[in-house]
PDB file of N, CA and C in Angstrom:
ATOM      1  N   UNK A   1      13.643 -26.806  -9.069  1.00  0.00           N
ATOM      2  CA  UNK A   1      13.990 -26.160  -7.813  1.00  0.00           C
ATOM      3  C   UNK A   1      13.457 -27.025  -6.673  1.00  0.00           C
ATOM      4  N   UNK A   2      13.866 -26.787  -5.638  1.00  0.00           N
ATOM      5  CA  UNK A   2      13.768 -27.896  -4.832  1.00  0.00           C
ATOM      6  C   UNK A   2      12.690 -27.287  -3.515  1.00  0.00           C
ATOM      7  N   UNK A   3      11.845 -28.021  -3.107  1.00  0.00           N
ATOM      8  CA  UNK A   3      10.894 -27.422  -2.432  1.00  0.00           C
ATOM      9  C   UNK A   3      11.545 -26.320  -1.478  1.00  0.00           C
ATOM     10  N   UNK A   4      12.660 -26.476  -0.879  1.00  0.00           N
ATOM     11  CA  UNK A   4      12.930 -26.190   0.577  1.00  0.00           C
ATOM     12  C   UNK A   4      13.667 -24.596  -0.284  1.00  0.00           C
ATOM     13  N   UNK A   5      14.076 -24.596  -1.120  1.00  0.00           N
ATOM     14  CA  UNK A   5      14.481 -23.373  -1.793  1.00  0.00           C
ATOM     15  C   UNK A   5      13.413 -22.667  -2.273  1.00  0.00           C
ATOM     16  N   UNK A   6      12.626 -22.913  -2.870  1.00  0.00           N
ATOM     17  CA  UNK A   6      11.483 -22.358  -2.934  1.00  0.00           C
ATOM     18  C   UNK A   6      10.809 -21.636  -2.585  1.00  0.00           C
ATOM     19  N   UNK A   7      10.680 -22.133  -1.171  1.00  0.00           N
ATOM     20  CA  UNK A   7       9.911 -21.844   0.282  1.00  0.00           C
ATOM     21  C   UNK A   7      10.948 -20.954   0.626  1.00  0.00           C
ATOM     22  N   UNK A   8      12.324 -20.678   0.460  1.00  0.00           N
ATOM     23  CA  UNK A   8      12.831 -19.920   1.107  1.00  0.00           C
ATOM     24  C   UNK A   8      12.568 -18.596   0.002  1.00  0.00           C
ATOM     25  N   UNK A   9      12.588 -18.627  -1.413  1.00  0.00           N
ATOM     26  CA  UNK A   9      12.479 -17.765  -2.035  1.00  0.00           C
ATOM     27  C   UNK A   9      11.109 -16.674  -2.238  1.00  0.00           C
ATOM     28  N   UNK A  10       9.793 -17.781  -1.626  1.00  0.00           N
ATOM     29  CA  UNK A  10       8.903 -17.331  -1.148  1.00  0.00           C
ATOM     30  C   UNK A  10       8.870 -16.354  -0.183  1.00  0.00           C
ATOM     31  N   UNK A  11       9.091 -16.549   0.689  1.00  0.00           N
ATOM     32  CA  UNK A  11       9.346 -16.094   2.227  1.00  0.00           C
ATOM     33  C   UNK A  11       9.977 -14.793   1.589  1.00  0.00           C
ATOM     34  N   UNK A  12      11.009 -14.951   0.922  1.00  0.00           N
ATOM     35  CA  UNK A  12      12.046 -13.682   0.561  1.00  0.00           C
ATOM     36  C   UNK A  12      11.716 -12.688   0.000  1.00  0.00           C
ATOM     37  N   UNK A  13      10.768 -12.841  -1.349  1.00  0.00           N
ATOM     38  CA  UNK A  13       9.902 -12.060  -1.832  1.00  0.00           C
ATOM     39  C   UNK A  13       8.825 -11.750  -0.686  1.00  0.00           C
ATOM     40  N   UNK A  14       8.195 -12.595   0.150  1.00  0.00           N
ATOM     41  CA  UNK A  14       7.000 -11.581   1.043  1.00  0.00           C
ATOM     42  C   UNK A  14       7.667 -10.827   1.796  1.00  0.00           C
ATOM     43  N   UNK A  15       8.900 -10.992   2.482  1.00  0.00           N
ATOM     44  CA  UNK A  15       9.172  -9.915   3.229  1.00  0.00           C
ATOM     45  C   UNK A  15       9.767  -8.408   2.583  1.00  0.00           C
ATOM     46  N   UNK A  16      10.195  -8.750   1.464  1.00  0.00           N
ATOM     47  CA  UNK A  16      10.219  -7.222   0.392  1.00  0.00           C
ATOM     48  C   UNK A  16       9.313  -6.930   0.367  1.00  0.00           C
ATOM     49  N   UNK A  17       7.762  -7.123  -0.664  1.00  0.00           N
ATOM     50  CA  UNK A  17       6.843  -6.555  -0.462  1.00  0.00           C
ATOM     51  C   UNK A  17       6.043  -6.451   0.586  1.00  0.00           C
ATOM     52  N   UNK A  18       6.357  -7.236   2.210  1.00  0.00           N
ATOM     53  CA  UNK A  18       6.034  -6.318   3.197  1.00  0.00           C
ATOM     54  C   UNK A  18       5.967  -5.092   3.764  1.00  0.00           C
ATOM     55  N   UNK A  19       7.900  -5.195   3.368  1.00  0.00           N
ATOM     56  CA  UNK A  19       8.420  -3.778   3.108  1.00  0.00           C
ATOM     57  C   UNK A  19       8.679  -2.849   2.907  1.00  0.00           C
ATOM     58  N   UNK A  20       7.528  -3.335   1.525  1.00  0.00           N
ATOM     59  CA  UNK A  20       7.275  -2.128   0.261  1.00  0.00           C
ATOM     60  C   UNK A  20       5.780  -1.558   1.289  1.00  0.00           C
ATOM     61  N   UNK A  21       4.790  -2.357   1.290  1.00  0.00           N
ATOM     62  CA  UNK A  21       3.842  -2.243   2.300  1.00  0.00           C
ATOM     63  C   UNK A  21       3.738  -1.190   3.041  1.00  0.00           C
ATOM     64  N   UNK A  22       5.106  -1.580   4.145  1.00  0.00           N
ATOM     65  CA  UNK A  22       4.876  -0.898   5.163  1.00  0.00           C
ATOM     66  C   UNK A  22       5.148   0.650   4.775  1.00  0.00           C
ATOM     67  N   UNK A  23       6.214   0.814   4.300  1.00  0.00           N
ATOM     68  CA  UNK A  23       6.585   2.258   3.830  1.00  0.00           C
ATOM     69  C   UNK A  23       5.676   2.594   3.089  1.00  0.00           C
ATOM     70  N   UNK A  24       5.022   2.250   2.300  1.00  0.00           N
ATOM     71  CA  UNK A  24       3.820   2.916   1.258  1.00  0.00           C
ATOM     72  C   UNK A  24       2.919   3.240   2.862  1.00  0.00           C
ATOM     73  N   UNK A  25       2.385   2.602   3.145  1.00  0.00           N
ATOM     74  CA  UNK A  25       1.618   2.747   4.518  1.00  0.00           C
ATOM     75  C   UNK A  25       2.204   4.274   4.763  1.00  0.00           C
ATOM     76  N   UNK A  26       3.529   4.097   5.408  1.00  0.00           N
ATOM     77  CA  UNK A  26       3.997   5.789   6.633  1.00  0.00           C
ATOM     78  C   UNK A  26       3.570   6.381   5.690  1.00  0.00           C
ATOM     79  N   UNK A  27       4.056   6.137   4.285  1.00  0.00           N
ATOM     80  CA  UNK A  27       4.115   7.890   3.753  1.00  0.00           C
ATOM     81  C   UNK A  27       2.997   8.372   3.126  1.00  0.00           C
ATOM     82  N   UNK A  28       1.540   7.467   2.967  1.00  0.00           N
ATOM     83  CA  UNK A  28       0.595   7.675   2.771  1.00  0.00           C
ATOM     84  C   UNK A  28       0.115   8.329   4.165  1.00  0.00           C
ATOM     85  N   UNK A  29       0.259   8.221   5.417  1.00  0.00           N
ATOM     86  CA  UNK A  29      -0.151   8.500   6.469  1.00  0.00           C
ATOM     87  C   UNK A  29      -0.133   9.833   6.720  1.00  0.00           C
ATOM     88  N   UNK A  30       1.127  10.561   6.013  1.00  0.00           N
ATOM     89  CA  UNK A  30       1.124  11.654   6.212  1.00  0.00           C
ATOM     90  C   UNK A  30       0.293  12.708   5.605  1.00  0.00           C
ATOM     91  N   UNK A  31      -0.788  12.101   4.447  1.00  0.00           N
ATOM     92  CA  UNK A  31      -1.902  13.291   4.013  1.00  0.00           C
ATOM     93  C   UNK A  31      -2.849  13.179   4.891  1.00  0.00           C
ATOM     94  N   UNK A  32      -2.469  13.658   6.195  1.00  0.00           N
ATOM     95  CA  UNK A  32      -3.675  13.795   6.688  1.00  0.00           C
ATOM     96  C   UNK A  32      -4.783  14.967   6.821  1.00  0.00           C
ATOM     97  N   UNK A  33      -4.468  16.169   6.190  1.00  0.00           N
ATOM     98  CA  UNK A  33      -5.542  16.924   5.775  1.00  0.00           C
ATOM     99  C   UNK A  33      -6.507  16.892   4.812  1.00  0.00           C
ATOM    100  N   UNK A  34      -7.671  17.637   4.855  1.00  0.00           N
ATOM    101  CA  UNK A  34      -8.733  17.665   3.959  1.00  0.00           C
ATOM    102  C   UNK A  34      -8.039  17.534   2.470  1.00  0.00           C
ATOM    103  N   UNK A  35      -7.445  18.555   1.991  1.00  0.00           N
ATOM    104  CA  UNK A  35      -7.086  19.329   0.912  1.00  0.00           C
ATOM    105  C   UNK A  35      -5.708  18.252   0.720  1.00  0.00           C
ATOM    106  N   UNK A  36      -5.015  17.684   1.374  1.00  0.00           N
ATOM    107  CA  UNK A  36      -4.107  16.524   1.515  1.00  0.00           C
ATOM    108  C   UNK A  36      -4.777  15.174   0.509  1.00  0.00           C
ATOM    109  N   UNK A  37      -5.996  15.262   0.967  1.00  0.00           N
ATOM    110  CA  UNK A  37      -6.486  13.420   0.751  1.00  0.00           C
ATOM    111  C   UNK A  37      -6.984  13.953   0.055  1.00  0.00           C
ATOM    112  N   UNK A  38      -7.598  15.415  -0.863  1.00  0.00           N
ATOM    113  CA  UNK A  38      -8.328  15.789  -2.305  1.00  0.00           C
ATOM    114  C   UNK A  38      -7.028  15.450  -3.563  1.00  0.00           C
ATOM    115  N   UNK A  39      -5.882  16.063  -2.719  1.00  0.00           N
ATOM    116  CA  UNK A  39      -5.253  15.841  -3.998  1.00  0.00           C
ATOM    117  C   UNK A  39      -4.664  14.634  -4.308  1.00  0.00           C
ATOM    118  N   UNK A  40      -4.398  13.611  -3.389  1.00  0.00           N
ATOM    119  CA  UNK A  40      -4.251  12.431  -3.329  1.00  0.00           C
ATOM    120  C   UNK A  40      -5.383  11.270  -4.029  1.00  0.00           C
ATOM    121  N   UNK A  41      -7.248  11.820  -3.756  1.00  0.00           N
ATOM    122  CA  UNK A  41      -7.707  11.072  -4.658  1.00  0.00           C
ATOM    123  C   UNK A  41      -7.661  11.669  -5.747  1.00  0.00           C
ATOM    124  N   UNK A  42      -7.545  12.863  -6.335  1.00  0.00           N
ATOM    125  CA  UNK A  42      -7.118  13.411  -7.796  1.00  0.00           C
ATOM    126  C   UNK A  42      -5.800  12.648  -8.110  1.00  0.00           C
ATOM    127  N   UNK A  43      -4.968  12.753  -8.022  1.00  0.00           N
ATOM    128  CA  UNK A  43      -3.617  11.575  -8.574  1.00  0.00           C
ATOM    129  C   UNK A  43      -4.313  10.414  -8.565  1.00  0.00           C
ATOM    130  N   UNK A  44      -5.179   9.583  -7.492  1.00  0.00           N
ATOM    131  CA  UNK A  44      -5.776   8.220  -7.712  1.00  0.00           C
ATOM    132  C   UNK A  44      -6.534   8.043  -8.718  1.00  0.00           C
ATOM    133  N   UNK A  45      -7.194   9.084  -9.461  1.00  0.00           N
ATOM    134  CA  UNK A  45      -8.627   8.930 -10.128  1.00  0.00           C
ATOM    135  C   UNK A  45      -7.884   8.868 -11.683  1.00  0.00           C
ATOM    136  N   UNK A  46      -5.944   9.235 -11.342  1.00  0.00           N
ATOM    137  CA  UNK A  46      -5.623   9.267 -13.009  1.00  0.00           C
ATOM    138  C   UNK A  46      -5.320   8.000 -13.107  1.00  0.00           C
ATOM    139  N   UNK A  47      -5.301   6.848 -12.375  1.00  0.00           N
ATOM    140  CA  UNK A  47      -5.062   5.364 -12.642  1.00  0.00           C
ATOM    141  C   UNK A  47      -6.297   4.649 -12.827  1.00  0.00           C
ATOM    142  N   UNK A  48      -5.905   3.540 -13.219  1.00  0.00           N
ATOM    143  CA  UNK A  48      -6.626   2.437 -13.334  1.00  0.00           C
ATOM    144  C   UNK A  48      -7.298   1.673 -11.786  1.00  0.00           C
ATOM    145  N   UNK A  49      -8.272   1.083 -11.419  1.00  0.00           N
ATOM    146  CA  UNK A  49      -8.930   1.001 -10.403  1.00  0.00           C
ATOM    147  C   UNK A  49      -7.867   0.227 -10.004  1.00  0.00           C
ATOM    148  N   UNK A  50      -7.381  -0.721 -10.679  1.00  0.00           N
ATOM    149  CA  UNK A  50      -6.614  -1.766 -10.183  1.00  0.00           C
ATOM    150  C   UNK A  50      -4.896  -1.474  -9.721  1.00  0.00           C
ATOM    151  N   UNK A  51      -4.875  -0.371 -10.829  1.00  0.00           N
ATOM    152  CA  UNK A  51      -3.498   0.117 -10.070  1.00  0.00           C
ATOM    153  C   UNK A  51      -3.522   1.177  -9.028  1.00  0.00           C
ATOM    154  N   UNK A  52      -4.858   1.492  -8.834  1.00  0.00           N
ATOM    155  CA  UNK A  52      -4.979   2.285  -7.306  1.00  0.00           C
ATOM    156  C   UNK A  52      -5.407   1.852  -6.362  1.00  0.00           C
ATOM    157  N   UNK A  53      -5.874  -0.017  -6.365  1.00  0.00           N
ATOM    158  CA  UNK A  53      -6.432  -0.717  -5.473  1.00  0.00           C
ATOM    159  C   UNK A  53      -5.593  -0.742  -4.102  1.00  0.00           C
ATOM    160  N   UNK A  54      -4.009  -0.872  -4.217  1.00  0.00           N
ATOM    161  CA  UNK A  54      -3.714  -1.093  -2.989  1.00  0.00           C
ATOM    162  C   UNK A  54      -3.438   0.292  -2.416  1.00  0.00           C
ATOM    163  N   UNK A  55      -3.056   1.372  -2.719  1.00  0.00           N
ATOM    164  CA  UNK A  55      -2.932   2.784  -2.447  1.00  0.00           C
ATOM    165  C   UNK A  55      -4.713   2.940  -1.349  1.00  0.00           C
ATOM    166  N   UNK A  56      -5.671   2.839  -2.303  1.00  0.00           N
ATOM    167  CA  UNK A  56      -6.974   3.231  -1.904  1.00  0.00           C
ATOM    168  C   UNK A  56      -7.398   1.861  -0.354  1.00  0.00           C
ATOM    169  N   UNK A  57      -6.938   1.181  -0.987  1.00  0.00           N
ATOM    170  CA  UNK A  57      -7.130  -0.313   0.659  1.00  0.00           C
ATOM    171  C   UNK A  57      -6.655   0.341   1.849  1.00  0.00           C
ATOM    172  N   UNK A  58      -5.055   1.377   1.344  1.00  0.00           N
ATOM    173  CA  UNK A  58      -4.058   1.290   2.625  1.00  0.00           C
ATOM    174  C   UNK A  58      -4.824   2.558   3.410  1.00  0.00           C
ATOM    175  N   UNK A  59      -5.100   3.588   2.508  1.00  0.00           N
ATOM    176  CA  UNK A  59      -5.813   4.821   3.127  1.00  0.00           C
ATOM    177  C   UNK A  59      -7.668   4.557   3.419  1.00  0.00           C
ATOM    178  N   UNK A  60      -8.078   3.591   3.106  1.00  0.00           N
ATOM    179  CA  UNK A  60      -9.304   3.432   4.024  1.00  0.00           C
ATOM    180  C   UNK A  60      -9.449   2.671   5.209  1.00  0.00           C
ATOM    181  N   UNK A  61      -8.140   1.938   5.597  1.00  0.00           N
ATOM    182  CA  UNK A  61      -7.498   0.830   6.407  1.00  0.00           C
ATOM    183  C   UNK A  61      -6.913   1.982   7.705  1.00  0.00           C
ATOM    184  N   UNK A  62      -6.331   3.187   6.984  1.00  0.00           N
ATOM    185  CA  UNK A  62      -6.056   3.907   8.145  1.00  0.00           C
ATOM    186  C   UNK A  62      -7.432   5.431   8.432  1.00  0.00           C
ATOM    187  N   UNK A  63      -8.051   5.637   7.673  1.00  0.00           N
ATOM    188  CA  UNK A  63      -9.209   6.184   8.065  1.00  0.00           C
ATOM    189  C   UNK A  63      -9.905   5.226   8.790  1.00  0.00           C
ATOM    190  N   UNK A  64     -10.661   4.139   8.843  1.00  0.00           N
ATOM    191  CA  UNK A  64     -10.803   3.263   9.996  1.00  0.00           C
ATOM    192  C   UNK A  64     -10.422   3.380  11.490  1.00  0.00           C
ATOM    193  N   UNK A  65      -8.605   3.401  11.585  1.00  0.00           N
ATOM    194  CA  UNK A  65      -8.277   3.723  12.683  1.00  0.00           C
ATOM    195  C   UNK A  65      -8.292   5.316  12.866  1.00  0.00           C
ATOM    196  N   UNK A  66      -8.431   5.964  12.175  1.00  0.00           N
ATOM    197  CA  UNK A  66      -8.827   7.204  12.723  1.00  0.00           C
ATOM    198  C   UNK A  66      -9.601   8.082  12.748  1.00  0.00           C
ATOM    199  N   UNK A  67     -10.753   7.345  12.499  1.00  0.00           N
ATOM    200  CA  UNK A  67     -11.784   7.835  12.586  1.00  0.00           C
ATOM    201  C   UNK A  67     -13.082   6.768  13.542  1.00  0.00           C
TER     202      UNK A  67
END
């Protein structure tokens, strides 16, 4: 493959999982109650650390800003 394709296929894949990103982001945004973010870390606590790593990044990334 040729560098310059590459680089474009790069690029192509980050902006999907930007994508994916950003929407995981809104719709995590919306537990914003107590009893919201209990049952949200109960569903987190049935995964693996690593498959709840980016879920748990995105919701302490926005507790930050709102708090």
């Amino acid at each position: 493959m040729q560098l310059a394709a590459k680089i474009r296929a790069d690029v192509s894949r980050w902006r999907v999982e930007r994508s994916a990103r950003r929407r995981l982001s809104a719709e995590l945004a919306a537990f914003t109650s107590a009893a919201d973010r209990v049952e949200l870390e109960q569903v987190l606590d049935r995964h693996s650390s690593e498959e709840a790593r980016e879920v748990r990044g995105i919701l302490l990334r926005q507790d930050a800003v709102r708090f």
